[in-house]
N, C-alpha and C. Protein backbone atom coordinates (compact mmCIF):
# COMPACT_ATOMS: atom_id res chain seq x y z
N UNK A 1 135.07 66.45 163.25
CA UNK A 1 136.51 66.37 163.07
C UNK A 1 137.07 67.80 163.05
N UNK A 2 137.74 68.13 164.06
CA UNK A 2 138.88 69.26 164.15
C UNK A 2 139.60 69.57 162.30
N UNK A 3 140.20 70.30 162.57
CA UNK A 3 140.78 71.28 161.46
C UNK A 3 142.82 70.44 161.67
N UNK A 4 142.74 69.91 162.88
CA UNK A 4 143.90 69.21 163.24
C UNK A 4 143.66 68.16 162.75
N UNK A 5 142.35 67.08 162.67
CA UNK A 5 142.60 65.79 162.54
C UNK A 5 142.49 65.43 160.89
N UNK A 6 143.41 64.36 160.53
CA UNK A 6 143.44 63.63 159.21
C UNK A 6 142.67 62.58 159.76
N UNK A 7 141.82 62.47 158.02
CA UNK A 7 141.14 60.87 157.93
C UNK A 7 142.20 59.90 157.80
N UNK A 8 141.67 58.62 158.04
CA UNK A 8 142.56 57.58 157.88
C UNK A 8 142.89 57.22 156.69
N UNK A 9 143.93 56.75 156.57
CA UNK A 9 145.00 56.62 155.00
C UNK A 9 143.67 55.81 154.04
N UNK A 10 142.54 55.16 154.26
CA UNK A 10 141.29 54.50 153.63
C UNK A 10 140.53 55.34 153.17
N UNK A 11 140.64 56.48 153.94
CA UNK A 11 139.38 57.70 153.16
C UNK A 11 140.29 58.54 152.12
N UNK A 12 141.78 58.56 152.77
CA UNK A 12 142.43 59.61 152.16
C UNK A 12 142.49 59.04 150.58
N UNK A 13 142.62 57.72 150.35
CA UNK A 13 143.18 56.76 149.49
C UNK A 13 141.92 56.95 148.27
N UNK A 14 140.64 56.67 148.95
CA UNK A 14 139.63 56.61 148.26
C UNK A 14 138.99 58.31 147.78
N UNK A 15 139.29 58.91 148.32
CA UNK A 15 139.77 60.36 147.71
C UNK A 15 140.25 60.67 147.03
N UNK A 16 141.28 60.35 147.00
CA UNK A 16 142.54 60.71 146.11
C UNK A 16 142.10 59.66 144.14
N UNK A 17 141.51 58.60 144.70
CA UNK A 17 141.37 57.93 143.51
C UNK A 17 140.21 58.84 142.86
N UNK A 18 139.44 59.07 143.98
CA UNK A 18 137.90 59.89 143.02
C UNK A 18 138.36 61.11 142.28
N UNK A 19 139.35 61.67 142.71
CA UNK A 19 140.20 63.14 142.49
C UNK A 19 140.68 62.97 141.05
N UNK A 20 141.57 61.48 140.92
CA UNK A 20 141.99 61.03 139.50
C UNK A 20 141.42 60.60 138.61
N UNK A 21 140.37 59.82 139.46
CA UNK A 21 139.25 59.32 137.86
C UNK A 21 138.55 60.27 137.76
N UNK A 22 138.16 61.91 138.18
CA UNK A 22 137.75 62.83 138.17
C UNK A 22 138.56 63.70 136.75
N UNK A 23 139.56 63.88 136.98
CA UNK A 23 140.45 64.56 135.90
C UNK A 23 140.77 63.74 134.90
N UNK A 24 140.49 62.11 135.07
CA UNK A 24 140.71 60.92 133.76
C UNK A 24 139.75 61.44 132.81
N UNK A 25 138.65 61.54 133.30
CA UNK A 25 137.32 61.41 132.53
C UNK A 25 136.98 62.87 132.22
N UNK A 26 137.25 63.55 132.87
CA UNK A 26 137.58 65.62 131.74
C UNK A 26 138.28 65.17 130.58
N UNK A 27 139.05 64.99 130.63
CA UNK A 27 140.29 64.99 129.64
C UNK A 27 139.67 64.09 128.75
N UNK A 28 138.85 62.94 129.28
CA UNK A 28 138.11 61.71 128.18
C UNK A 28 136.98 62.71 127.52
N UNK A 29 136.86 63.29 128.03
CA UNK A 29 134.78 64.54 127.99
C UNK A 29 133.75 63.41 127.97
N UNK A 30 134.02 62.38 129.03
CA UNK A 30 133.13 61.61 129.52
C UNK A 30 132.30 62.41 130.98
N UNK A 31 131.66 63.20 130.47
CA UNK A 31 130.98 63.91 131.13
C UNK A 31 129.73 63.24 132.39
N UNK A 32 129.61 62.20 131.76
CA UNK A 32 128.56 61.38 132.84
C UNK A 32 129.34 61.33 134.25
N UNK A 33 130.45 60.20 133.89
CA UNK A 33 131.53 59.66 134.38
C UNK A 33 132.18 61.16 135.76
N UNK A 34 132.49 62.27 135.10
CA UNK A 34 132.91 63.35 135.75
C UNK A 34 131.77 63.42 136.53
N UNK A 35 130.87 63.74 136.28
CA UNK A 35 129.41 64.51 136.71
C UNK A 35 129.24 63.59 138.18
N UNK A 36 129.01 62.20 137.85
CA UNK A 36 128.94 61.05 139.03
C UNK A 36 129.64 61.17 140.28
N UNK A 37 131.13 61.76 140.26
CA UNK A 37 131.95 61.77 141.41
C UNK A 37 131.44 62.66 142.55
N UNK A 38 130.25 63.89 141.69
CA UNK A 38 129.75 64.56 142.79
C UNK A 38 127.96 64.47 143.12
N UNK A 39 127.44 64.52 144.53
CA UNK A 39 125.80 64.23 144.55
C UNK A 39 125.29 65.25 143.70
N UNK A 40 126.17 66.63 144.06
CA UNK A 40 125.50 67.81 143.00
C UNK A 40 126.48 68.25 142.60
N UNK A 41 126.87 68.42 141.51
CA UNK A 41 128.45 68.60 141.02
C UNK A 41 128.51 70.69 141.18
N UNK A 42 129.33 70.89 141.28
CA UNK A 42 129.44 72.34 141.85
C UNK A 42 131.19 72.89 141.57
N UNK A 43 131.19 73.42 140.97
CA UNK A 43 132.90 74.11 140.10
C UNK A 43 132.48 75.70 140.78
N UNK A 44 133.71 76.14 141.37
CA UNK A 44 133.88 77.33 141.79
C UNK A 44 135.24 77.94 140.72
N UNK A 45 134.81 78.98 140.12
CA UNK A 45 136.32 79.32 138.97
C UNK A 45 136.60 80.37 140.10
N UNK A 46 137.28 80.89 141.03
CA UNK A 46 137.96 82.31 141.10
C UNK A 46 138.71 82.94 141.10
N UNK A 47 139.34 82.91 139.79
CA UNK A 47 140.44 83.76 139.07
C UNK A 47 138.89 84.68 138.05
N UNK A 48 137.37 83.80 137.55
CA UNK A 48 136.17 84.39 137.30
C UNK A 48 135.23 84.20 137.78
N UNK A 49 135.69 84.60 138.92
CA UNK A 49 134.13 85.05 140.22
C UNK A 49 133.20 84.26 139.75
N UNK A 50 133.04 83.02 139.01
CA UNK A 50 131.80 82.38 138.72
C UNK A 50 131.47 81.33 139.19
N UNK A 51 130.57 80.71 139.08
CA UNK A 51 130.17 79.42 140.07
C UNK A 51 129.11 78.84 139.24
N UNK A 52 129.16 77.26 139.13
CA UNK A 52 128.60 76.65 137.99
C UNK A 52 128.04 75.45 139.21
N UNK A 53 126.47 75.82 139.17
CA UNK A 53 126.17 75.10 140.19
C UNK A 53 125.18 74.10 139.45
N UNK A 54 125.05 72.58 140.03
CA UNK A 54 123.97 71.67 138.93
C UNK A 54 124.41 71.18 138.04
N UNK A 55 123.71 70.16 137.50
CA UNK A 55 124.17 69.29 136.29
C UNK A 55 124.31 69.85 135.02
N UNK A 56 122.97 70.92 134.89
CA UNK A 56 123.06 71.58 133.60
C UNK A 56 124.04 72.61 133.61
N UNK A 57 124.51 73.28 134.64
CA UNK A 57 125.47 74.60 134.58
C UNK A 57 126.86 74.19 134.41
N UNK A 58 127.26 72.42 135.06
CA UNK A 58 128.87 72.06 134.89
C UNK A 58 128.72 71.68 133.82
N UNK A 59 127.64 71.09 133.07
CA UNK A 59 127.73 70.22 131.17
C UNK A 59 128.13 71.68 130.52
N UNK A 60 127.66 72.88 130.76
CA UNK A 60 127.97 74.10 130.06
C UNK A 60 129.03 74.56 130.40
N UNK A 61 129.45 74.58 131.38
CA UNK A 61 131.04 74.79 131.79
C UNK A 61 131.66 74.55 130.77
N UNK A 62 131.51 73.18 130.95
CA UNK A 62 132.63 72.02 129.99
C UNK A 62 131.88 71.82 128.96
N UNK A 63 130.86 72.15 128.35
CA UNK A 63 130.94 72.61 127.00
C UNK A 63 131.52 74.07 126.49
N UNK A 64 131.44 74.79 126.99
CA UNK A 64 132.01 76.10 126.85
C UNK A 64 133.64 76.00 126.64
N UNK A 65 134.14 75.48 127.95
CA UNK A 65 135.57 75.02 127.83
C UNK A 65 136.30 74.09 126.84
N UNK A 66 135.51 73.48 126.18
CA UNK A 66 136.13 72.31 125.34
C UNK A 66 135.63 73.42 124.08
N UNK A 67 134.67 74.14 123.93
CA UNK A 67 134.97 74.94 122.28
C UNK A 67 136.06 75.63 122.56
N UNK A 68 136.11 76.16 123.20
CA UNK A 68 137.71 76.89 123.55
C UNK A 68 138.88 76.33 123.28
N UNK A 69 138.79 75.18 123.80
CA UNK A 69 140.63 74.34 124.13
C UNK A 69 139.97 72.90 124.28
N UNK A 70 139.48 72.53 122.31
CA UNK A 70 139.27 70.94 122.43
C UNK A 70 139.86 69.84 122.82
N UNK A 71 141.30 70.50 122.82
CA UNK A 71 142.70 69.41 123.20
C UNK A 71 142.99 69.85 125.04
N UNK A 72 142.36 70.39 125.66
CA UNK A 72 142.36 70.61 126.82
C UNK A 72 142.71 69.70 127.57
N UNK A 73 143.80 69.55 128.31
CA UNK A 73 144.11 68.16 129.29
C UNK A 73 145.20 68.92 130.60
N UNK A 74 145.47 68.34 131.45
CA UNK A 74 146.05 68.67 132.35
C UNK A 74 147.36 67.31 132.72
N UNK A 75 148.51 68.22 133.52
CA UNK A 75 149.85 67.46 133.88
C UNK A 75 149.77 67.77 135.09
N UNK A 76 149.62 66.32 135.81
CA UNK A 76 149.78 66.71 137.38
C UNK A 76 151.29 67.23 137.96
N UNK A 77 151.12 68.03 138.51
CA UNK A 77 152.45 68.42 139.58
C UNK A 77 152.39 68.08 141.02
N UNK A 78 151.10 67.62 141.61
CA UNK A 78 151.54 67.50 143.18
C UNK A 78 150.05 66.69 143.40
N UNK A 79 149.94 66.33 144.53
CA UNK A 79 148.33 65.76 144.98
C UNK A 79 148.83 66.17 146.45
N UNK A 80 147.93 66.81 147.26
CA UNK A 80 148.23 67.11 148.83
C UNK A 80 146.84 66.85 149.53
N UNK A 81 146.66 66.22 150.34
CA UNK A 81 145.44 66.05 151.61
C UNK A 81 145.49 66.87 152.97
N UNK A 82 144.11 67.09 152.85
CA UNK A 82 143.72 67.78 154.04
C UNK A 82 143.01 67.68 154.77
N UNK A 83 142.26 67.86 156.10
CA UNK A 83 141.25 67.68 156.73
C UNK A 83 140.01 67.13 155.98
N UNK A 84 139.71 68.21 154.92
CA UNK A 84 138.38 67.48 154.09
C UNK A 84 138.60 68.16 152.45
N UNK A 85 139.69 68.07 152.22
CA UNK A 85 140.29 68.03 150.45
C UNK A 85 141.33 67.74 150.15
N UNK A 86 141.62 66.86 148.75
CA UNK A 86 142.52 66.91 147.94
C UNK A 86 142.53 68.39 147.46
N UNK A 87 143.81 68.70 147.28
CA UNK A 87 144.35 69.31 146.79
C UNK A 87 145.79 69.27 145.84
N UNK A 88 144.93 69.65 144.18
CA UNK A 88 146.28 69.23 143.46
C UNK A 88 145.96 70.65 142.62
N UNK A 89 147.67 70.59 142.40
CA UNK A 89 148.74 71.42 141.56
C UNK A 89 148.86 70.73 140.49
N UNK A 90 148.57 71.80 139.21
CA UNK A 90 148.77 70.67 137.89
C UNK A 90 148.88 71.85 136.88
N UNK A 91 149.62 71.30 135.52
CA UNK A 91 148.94 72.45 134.44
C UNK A 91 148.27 72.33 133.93
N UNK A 92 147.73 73.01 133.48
CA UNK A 92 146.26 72.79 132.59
C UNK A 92 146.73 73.41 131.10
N UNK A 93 146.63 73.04 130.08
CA UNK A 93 147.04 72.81 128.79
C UNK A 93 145.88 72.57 127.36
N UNK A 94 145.86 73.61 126.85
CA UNK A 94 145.38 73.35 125.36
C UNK A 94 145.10 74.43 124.54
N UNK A 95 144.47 74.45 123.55
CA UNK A 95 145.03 75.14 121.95
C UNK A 95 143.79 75.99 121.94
N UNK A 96 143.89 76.91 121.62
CA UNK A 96 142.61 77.94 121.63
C UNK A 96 141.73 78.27 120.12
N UNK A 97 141.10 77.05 119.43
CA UNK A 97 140.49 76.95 118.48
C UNK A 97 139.27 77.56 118.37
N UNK A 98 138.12 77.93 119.42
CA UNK A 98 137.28 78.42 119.55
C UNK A 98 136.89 79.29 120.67
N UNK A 99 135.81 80.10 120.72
CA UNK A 99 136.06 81.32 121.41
C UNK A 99 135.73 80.92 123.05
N UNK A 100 136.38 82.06 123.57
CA UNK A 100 136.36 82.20 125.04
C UNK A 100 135.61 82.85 125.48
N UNK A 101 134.18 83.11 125.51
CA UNK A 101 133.44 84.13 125.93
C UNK A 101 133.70 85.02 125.29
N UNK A 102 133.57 86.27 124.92
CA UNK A 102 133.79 87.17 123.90
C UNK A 102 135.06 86.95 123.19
N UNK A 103 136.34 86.37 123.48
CA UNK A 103 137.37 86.24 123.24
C UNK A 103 137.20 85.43 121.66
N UNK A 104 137.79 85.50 120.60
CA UNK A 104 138.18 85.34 119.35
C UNK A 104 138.87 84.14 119.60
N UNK A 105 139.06 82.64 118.81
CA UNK A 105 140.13 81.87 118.48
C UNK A 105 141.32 82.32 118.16
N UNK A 106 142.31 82.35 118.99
CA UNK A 106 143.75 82.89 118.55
C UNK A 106 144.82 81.64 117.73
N UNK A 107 143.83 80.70 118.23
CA UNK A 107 144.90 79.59 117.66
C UNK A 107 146.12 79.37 118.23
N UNK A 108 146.23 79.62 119.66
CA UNK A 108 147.83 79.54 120.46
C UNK A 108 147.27 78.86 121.19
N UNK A 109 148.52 77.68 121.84
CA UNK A 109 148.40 77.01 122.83
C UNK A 109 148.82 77.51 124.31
N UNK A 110 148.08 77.03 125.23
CA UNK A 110 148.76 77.75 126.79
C UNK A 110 149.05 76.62 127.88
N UNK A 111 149.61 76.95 128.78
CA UNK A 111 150.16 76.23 130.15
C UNK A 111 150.15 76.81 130.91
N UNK A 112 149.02 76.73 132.05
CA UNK A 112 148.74 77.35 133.09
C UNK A 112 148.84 76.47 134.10
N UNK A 113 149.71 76.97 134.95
CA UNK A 113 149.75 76.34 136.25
C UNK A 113 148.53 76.54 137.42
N UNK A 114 147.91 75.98 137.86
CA UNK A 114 146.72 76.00 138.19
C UNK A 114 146.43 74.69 139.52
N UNK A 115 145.60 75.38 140.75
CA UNK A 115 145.25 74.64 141.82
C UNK A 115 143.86 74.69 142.03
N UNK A 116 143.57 73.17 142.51
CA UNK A 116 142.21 73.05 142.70
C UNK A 116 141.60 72.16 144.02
N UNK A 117 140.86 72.40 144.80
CA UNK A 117 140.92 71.60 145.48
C UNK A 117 139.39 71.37 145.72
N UNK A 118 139.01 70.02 146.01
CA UNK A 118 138.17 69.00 145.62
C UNK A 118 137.86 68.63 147.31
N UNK A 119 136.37 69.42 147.72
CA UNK A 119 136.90 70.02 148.93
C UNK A 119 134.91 68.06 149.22
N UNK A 120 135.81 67.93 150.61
CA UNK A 120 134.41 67.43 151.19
C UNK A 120 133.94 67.03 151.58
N UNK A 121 132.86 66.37 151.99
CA UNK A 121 131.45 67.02 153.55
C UNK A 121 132.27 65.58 154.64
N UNK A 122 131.19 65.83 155.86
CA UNK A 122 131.18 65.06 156.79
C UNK A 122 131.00 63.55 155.80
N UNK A 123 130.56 63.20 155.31
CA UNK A 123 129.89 61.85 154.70
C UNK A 123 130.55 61.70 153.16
N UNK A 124 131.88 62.23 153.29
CA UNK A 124 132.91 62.46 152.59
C UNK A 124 132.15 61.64 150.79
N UNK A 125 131.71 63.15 150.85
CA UNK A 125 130.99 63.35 149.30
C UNK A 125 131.98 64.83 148.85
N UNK A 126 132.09 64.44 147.76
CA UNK A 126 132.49 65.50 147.05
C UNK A 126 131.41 66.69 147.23
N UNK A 127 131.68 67.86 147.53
CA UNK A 127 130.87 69.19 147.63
C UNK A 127 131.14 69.99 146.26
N UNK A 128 132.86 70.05 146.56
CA UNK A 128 132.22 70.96 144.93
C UNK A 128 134.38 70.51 144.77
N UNK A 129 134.62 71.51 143.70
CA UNK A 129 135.86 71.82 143.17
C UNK A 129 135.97 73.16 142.65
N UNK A 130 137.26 73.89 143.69
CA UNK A 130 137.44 75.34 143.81
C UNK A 130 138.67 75.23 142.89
N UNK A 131 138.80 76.29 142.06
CA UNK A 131 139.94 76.44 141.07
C UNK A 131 140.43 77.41 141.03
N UNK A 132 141.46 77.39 141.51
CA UNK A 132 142.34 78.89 141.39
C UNK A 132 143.64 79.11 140.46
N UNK A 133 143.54 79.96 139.62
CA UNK A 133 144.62 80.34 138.81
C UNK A 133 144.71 82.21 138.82
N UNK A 134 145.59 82.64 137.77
CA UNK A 134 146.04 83.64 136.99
C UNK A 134 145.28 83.80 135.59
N UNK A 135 144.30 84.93 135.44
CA UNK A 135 143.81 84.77 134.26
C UNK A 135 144.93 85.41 133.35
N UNK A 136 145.08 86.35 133.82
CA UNK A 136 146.25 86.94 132.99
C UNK A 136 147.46 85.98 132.50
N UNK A 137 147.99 84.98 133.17
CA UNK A 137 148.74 84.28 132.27
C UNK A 137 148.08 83.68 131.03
N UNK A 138 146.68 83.03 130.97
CA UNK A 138 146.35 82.79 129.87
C UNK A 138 146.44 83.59 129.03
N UNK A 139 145.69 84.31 129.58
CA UNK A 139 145.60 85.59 128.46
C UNK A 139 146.35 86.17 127.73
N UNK A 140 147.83 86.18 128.37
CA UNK A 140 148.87 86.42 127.79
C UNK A 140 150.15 85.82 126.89
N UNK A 141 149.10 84.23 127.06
CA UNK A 141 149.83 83.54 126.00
C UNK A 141 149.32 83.51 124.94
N UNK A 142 147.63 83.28 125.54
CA UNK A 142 147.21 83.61 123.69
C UNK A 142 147.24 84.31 122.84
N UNK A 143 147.50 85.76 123.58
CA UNK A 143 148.26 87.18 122.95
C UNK A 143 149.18 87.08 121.95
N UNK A 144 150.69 86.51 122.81
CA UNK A 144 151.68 86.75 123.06
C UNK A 144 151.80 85.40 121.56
N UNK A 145 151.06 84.24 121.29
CA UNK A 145 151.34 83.84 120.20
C UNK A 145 150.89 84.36 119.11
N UNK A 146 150.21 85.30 118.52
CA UNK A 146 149.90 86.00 117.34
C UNK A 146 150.82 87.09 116.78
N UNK A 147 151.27 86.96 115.82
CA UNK A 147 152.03 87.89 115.02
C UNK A 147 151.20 89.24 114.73
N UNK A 148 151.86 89.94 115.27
CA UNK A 148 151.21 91.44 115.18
C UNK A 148 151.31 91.83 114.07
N UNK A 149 152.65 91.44 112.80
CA UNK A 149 152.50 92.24 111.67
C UNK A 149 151.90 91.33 110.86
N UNK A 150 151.13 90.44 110.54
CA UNK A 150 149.84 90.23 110.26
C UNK A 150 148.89 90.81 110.13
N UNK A 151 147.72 91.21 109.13
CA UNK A 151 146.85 91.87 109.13
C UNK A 151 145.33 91.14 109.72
N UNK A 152 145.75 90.16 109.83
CA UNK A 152 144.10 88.84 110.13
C UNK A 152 145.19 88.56 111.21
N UNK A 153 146.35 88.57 112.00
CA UNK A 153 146.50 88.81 113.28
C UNK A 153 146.32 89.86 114.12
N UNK A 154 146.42 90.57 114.08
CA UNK A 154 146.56 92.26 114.38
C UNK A 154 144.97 92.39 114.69
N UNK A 155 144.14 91.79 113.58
CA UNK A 155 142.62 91.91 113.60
C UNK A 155 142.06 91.18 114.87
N UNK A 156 142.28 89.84 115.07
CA UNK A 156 142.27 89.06 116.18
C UNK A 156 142.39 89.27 117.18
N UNK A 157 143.61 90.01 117.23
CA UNK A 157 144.27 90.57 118.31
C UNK A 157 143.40 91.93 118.95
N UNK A 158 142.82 92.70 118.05
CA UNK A 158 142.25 93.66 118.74
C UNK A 158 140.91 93.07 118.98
N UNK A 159 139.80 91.83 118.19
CA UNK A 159 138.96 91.53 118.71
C UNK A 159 139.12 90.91 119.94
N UNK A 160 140.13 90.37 120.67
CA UNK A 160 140.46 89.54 121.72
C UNK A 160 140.52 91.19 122.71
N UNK A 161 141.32 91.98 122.62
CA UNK A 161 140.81 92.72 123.58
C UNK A 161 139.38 93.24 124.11
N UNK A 162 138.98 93.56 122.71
CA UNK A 162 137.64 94.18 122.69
C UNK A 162 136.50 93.08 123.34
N UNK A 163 136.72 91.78 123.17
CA UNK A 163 135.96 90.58 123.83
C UNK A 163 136.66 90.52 125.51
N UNK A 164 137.64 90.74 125.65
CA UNK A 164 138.11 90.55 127.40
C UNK A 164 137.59 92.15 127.89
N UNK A 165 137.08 93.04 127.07
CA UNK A 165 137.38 94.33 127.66
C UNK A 165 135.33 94.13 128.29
N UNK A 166 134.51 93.94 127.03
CA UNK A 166 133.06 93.03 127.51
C UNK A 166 132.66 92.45 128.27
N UNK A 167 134.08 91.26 128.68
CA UNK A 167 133.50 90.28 129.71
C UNK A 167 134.16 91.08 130.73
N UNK A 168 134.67 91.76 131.15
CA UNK A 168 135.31 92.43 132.30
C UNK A 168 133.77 93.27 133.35
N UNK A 169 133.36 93.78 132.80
CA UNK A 169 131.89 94.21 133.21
C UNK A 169 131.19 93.30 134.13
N UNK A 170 131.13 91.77 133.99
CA UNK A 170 130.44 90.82 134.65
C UNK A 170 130.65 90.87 136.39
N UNK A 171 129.61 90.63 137.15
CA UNK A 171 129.72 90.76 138.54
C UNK A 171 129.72 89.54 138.72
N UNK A 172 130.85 89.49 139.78
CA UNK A 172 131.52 88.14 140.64
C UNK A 172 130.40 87.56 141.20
N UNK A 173 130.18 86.02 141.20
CA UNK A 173 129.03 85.75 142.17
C UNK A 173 129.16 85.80 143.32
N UNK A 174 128.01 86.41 144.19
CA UNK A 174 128.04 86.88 146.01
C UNK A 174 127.89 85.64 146.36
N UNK A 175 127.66 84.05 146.04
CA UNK A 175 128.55 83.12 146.95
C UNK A 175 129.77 82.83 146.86
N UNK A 176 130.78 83.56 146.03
CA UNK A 176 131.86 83.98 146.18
C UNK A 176 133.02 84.66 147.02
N UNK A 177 131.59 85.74 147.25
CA UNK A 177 131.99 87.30 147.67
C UNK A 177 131.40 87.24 149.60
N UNK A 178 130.80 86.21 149.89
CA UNK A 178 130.32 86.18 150.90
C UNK A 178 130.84 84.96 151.76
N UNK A 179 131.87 85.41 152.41
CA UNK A 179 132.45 83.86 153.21
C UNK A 179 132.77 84.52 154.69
N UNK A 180 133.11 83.16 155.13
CA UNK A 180 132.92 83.39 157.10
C UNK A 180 134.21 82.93 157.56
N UNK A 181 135.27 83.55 158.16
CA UNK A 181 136.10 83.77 158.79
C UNK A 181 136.31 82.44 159.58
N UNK A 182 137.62 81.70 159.59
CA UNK A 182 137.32 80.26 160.04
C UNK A 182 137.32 80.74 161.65
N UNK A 183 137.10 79.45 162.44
CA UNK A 183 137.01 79.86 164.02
C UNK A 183 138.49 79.62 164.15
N UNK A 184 139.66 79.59 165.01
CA UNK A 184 140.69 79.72 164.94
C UNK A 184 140.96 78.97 166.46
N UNK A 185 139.91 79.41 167.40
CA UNK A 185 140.15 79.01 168.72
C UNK A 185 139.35 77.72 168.92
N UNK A 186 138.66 76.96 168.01
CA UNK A 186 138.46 75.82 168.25
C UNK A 186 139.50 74.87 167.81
């Protein structure tokens, strides 16, 4: 299939549902349920160059992510189809109770507008889900809710740099960093 042709409104349909009971069951942390929609489940973050490949690396994802933002859920804004992905626009939403990778609990909530697309194969299996955002908007809400003249804010506040300033060091993964130029003339 060309880069011109759409599947028929039956694949698109049955896509689009796997896409939703995909984000039903995050938000449930019915993790089986999520895990199932893909043969090898595969999350690309790159707003953090990381890539969570396998059953055991997405359960850590989303364990990692839920100590962070237990109330974590998302508001759809759009669903769009393509040759071989959904693609949806949504915010992604929740309260920062536990830490973010070096990052401190700030205890602020965020709304990140955020796209992902749920890209896949000839034998229309889910391959993986690419996520693209702004880290810096998070980052700057969880900031941006702590009272600086606070002394156990102020404290927070500089461990939250000192934890983003740590994870900044980390190298992007090279299946990231290594992609192929689409053909254009086919």
């Amino acid at each position: 299939m060309s880069r011109f042709d759409m599947p028929d409104a039956t694949v698109l349909r049955a896509r689009e549902r796997l896409v939703l009971d995909h984000f039903r069951d995050e938000v449930a942390h019915d993790w089986d349920a999520t895990l199932s929609t893909f043969p090898h489940p595969h999350y690309e973050i790159v707003a953090q160059m990381t890539v969570h490949d396998g059953d055991c690396a997405v359960r850590g994802y989303y364990r990692d992510t839920r100590v962070a933002f237990p109330d974590q859920h998302h508001e759809l804004i759009a669903l769009r189809h393509s040759h071989d992905a959904v693609i949806v626009e949504f915010w992604l939403l929740g309260t920062h109770l536990g830490p973010l990778g070096k990052i401190p609990p700030t205890g602020t909530r965020h709304r990140t507008r955020m796209t992902a697309y749920f890209v896949f194969d000839a034998d229309e299996s889910l391959v993986a889900e690419r996520i693209y955002f702004d880290q810096l908007t998070i980052l700057r809400q969880l900031i941006a809710g702590l009272d600086k003249r606070r002394p156990r804010q102020l404290l927070t506040l500089i461990r939250a740099v000192f934890g983003l300033l740590r994870m900044a060091g980390r190298e992007p993964d090279p299946r990231l960093l290594t992609t192929t130029p689409p053909d254009l003339d086919g």
